[in-house]
PDB file of N, CA and C in Angstrom:
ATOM      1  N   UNK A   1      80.511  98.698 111.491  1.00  0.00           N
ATOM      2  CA  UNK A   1      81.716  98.639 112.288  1.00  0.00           C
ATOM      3  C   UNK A   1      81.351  98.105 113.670  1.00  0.00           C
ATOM      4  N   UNK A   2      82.431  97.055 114.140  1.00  0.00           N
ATOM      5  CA  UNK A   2      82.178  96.681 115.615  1.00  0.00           C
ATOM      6  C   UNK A   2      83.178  96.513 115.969  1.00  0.00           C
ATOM      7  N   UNK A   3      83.253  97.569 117.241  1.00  0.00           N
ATOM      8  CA  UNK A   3      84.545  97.732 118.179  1.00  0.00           C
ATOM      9  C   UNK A   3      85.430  98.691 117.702  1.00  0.00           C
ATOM     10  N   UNK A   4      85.290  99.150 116.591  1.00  0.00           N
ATOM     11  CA  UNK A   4      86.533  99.715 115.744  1.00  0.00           C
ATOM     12  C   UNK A   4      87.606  97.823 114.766  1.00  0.00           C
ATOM     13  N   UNK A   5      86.787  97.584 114.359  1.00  0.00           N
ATOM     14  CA  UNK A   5      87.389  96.881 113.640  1.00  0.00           C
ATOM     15  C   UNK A   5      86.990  96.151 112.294  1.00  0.00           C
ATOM     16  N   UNK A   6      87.121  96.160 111.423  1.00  0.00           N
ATOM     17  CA  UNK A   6      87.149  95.500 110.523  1.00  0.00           C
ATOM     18  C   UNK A   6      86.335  94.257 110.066  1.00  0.00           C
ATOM     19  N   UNK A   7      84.966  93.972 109.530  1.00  0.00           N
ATOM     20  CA  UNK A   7      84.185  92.893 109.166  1.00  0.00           C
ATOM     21  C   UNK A   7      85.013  92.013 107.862  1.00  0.00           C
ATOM     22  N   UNK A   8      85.034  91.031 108.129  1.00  0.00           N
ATOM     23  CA  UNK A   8      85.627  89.795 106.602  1.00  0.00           C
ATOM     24  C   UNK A   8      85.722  90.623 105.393  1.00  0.00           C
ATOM     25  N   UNK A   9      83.863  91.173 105.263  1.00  0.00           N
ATOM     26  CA  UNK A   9      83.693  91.362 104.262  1.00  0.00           C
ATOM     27  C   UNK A   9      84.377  92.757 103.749  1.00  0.00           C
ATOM     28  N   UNK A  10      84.587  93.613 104.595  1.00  0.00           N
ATOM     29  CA  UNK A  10      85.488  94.734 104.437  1.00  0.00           C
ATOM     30  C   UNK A  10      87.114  94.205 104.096  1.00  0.00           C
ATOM     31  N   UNK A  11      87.259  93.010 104.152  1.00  0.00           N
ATOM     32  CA  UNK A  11      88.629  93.431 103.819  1.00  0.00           C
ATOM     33  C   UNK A  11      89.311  92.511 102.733  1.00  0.00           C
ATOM     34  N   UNK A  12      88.214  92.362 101.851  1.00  0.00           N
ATOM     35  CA  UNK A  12      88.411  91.531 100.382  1.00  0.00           C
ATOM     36  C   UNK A  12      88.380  92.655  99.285  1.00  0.00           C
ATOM     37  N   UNK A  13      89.366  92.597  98.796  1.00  0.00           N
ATOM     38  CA  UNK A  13      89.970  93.502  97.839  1.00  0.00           C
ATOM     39  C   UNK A  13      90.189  94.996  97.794  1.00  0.00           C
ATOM     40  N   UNK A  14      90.639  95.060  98.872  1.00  0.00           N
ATOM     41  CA  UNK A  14      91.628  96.672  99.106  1.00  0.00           C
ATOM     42  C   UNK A  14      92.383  97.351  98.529  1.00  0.00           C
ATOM     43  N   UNK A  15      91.637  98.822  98.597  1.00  0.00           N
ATOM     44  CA  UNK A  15      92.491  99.652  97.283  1.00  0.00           C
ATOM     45  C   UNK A  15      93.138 100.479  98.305  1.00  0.00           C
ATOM     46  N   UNK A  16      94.157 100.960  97.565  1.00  0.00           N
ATOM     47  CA  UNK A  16      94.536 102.597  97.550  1.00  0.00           C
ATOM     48  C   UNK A  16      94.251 102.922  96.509  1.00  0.00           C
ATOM     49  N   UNK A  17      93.844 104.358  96.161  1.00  0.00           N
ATOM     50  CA  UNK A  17      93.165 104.864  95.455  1.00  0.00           C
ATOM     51  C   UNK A  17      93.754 106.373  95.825  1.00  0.00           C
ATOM     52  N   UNK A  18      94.326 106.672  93.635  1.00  0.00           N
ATOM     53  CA  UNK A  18      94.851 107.914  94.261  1.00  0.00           C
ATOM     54  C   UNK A  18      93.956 109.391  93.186  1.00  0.00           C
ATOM     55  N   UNK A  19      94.174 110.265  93.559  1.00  0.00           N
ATOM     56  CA  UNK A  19      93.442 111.081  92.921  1.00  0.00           C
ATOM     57  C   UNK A  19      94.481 112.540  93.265  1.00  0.00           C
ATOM     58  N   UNK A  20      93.955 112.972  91.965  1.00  0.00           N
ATOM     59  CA  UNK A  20      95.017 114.373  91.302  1.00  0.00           C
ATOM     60  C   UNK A  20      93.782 115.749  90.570  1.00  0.00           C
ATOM     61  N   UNK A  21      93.654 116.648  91.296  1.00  0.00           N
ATOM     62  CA  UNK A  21      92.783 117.696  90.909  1.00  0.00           C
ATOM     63  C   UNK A  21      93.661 118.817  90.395  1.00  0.00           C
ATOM     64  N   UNK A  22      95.128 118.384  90.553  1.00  0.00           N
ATOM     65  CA  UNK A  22      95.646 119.580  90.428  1.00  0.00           C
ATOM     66  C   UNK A  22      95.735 120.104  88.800  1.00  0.00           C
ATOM     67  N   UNK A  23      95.310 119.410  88.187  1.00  0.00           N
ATOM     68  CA  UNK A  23      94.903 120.063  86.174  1.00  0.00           C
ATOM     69  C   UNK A  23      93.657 120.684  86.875  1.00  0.00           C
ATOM     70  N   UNK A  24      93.005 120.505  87.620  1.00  0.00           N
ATOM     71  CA  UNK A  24      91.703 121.622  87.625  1.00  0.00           C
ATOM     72  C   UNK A  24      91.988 122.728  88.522  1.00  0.00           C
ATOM     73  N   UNK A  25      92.967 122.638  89.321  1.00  0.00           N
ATOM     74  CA  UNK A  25      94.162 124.147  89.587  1.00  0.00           C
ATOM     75  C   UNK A  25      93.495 123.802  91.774  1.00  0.00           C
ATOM     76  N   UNK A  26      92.790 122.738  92.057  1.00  0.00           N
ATOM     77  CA  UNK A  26      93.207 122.357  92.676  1.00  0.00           C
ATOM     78  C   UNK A  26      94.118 122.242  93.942  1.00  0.00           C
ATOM     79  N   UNK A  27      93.929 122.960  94.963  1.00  0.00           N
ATOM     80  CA  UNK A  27      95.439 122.624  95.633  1.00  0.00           C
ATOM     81  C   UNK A  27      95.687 121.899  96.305  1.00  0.00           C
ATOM     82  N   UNK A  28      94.795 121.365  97.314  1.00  0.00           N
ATOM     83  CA  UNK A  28      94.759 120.532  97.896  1.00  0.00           C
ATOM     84  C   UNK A  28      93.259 119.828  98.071  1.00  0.00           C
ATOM     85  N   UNK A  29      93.889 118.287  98.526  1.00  0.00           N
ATOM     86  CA  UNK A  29      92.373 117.737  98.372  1.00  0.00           C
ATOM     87  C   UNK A  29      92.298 116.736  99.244  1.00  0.00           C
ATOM     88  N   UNK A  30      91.326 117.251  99.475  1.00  0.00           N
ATOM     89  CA  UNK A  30      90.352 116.445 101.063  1.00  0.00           C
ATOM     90  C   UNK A  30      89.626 115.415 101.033  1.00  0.00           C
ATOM     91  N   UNK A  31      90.065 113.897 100.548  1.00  0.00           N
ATOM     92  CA  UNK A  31      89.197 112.750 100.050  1.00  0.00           C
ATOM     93  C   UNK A  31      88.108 112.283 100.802  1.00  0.00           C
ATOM     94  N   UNK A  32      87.685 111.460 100.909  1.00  0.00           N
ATOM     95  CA  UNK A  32      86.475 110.638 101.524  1.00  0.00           C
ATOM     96  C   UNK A  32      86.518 109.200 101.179  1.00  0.00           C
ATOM     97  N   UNK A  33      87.134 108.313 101.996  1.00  0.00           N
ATOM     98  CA  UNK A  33      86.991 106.922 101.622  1.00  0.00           C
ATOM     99  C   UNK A  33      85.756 106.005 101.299  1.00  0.00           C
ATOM    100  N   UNK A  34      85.798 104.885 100.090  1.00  0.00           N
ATOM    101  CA  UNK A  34      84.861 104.511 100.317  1.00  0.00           C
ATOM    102  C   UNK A  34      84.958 102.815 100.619  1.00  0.00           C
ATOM    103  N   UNK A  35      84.717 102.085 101.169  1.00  0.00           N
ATOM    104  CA  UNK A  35      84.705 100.710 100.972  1.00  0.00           C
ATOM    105  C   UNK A  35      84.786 100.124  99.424  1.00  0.00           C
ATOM    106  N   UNK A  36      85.414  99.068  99.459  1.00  0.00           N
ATOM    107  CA  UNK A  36      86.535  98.401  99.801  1.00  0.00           C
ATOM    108  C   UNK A  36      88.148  99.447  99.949  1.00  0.00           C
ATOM    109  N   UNK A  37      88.232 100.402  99.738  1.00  0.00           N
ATOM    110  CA  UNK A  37      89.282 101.508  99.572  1.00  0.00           C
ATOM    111  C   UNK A  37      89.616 101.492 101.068  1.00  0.00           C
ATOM    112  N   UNK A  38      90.998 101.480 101.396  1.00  0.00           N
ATOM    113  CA  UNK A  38      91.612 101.989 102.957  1.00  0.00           C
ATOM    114  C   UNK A  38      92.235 102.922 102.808  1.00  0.00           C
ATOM    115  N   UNK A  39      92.619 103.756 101.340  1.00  0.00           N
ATOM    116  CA  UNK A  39      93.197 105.224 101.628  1.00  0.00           C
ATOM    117  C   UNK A  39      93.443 105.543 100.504  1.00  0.00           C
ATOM    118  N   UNK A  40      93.288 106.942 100.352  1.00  0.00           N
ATOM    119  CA  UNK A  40      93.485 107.528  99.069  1.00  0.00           C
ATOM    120  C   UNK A  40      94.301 108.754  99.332  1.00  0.00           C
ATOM    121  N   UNK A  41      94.935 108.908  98.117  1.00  0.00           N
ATOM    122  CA  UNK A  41      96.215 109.746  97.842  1.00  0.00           C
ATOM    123  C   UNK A  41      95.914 110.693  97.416  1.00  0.00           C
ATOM    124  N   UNK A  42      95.847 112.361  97.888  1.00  0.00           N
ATOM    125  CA  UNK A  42      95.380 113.095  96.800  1.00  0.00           C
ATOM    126  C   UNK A  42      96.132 114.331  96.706  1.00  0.00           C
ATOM    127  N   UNK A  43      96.704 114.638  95.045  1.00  0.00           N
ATOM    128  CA  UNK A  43      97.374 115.545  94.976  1.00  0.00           C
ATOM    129  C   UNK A  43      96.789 116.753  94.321  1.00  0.00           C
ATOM    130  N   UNK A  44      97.418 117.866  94.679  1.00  0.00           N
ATOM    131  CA  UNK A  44      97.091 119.070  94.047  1.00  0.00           C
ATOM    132  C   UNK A  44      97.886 119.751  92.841  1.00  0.00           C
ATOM    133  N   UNK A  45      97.647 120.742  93.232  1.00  0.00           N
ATOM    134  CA  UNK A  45      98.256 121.489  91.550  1.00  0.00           C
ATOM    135  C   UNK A  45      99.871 121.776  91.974  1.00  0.00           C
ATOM    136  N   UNK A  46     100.840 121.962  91.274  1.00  0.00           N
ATOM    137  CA  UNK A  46     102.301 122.654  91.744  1.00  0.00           C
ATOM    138  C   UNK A  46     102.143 123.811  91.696  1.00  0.00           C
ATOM    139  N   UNK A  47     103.007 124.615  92.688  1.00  0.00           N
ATOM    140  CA  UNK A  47     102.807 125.686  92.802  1.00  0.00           C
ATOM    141  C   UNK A  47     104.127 126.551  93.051  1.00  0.00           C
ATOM    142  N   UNK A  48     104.283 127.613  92.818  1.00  0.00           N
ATOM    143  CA  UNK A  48     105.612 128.164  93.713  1.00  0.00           C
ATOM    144  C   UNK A  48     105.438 128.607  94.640  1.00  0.00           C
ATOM    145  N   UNK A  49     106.520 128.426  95.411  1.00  0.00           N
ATOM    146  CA  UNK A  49     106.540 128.908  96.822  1.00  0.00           C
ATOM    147  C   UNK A  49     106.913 130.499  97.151  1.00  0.00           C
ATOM    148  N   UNK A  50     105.984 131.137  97.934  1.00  0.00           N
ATOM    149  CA  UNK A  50     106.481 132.729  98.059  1.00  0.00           C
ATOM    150  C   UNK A  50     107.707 132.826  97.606  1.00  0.00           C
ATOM    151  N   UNK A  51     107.847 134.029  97.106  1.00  0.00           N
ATOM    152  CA  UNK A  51     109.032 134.649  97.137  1.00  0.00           C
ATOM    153  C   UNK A  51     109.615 135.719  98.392  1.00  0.00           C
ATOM    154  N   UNK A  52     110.666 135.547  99.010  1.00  0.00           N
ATOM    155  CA  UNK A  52     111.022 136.355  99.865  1.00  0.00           C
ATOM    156  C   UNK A  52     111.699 137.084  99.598  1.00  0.00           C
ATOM    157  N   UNK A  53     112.251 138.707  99.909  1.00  0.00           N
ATOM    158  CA  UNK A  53     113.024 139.159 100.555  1.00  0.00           C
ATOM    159  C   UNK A  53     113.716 139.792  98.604  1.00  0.00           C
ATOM    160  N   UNK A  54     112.411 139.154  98.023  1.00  0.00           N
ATOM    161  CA  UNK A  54     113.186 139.545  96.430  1.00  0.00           C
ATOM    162  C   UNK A  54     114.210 138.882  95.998  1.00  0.00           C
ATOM    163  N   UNK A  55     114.696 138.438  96.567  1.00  0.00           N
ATOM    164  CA  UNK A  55     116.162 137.490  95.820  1.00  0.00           C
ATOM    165  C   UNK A  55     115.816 136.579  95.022  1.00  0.00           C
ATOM    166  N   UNK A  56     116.572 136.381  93.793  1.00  0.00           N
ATOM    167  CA  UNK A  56     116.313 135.680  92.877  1.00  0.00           C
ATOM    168  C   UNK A  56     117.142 134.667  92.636  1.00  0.00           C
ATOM    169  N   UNK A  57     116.620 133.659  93.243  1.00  0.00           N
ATOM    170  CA  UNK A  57     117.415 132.571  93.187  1.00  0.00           C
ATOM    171  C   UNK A  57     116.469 131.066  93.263  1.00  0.00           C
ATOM    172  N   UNK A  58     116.947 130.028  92.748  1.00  0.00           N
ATOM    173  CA  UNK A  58     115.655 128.875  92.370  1.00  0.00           C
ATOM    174  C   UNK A  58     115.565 128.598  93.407  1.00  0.00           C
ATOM    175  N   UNK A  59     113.922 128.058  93.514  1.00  0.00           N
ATOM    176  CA  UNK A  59     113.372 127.387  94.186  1.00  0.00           C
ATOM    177  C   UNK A  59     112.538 126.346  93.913  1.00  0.00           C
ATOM    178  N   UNK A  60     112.375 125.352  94.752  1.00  0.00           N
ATOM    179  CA  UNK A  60     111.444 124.067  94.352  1.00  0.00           C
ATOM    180  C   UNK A  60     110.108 124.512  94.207  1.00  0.00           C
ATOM    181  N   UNK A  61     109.627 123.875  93.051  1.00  0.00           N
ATOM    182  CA  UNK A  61     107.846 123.756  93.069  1.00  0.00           C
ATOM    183  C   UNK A  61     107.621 123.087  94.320  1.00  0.00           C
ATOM    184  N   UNK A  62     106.526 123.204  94.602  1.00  0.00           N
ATOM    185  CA  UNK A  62     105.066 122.488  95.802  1.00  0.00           C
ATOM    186  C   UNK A  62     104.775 121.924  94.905  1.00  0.00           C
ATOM    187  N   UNK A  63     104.157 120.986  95.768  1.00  0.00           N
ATOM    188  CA  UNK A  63     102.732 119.871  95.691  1.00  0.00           C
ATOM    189  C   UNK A  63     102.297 119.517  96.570  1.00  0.00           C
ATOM    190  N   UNK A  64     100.937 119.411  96.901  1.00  0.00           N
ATOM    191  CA  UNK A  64      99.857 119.120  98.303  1.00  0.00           C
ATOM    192  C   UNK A  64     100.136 117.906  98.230  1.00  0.00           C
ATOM    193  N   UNK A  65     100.249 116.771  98.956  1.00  0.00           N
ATOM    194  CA  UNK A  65      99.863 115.736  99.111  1.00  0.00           C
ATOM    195  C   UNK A  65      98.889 115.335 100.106  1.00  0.00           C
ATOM    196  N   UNK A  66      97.654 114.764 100.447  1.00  0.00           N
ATOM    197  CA  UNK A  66      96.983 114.649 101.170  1.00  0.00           C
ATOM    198  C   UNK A  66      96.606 113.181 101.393  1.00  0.00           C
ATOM    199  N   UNK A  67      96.354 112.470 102.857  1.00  0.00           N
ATOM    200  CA  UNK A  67      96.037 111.204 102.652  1.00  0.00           C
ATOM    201  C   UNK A  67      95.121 110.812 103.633  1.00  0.00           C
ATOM    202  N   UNK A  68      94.145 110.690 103.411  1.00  0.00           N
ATOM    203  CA  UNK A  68      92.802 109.728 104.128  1.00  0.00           C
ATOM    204  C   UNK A  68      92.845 108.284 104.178  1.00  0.00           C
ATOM    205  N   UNK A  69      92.959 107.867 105.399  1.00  0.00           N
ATOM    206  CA  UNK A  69      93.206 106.177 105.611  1.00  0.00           C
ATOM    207  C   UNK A  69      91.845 105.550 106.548  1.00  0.00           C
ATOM    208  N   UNK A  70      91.510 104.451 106.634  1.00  0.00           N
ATOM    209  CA  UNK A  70      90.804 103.619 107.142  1.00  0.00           C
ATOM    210  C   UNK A  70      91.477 103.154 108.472  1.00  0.00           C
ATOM    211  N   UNK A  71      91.709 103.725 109.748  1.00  0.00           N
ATOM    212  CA  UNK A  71      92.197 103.567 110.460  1.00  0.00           C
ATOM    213  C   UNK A  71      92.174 101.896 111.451  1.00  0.00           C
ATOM    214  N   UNK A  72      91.164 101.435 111.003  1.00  0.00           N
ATOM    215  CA  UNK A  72      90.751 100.128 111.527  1.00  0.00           C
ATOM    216  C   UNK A  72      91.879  99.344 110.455  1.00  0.00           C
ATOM    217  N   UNK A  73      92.510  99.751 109.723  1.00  0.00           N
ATOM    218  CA  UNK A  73      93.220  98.916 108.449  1.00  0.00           C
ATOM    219  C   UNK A  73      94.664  98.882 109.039  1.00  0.00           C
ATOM    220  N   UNK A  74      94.698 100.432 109.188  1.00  0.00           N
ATOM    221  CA  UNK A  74      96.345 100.982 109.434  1.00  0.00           C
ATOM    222  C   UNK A  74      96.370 102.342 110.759  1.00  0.00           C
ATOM    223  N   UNK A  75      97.660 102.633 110.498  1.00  0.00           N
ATOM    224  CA  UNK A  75      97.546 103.456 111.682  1.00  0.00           C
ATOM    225  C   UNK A  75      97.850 105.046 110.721  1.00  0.00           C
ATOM    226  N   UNK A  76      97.735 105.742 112.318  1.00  0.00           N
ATOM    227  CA  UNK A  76      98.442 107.033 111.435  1.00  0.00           C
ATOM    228  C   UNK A  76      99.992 107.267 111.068  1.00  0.00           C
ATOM    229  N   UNK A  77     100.568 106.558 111.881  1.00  0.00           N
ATOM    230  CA  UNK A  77     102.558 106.344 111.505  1.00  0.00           C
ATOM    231  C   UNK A  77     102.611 105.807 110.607  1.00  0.00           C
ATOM    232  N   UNK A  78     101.601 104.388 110.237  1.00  0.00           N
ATOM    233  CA  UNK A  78     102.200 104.559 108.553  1.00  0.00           C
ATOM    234  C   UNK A  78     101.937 105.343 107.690  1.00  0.00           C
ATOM    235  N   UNK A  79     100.825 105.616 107.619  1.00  0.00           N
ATOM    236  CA  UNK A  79     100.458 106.637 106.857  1.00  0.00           C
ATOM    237  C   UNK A  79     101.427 108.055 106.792  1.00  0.00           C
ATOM    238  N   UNK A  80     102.072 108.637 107.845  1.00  0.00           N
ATOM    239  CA  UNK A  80     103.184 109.159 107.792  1.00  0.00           C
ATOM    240  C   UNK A  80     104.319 109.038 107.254  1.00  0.00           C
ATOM    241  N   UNK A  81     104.502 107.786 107.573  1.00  0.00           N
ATOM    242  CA  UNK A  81     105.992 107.199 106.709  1.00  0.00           C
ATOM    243  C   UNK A  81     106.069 107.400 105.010  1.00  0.00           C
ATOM    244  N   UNK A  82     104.539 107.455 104.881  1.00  0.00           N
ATOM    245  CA  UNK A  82     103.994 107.014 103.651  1.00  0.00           C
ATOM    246  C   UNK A  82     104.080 108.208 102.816  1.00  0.00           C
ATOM    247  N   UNK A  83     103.801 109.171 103.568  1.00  0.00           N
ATOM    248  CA  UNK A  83     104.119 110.712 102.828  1.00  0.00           C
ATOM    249  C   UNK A  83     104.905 111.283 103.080  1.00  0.00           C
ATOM    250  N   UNK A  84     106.188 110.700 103.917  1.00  0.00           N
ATOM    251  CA  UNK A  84     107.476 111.411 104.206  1.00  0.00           C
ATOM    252  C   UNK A  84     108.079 110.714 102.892  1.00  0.00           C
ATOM    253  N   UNK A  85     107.988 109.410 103.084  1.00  0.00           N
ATOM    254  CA  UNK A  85     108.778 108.747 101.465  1.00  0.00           C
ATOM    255  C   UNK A  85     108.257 109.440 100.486  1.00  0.00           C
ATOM    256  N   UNK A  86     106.919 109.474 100.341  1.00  0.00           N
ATOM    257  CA  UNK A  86     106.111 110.793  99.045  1.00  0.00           C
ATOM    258  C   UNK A  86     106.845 111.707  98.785  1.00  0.00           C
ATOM    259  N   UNK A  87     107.237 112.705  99.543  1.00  0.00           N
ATOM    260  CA  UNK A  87     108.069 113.614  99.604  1.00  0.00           C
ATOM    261  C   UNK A  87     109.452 113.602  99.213  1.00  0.00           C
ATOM    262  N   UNK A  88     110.313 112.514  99.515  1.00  0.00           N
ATOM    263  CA  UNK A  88     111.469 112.867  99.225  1.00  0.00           C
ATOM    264  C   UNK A  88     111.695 111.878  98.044  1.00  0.00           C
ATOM    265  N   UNK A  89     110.858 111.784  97.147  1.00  0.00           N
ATOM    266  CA  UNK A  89     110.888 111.404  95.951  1.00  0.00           C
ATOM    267  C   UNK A  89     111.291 112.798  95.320  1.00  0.00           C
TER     268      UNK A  89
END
């Protein structure tokens, strides 16, 4: 890396790269990028959300979503945008 930026050769054929631990019960997951990769997606297991107060009434499953980016690539607002749209899928 020089300067915080990006060499040629770093930026020929860029992944996202996503990964799911949550069949191994999983909840959340903490990736590690590797070259050529600028960010990976990683989900966990579903889960329910506490129950409060005893009332029985539905509630949505969870899911972790977690995302590690290459910041010399992108910023952190997209990457935000990126898991707010995640979400309201």
């Amino acid at each position: 890396m020089r300067g915080g930026r990006l060499r040629s050769s770093e930026m020929s054929d860029p992944t996202v790269t996503l990964t799911s631990l949550g069949d191994q019960g999983v909840e959340g997951v903490f990736a590690v990028i590797y070259p050529p990769q600028v960010a990976i997606v990683g989900l966990g297991k579903v889960t329910e959300p506490a129950a409060r107060h005893r009332r029985r009434r539905r509630r949505p499953q969870v899911l972790t979503a977690t995302l590690a980016a290459d910041h010399r690539a992108s910023d952190g607002h997209r990457g935000a945008l990126f898991l707010a749209a995640l979400g309201g899928c």
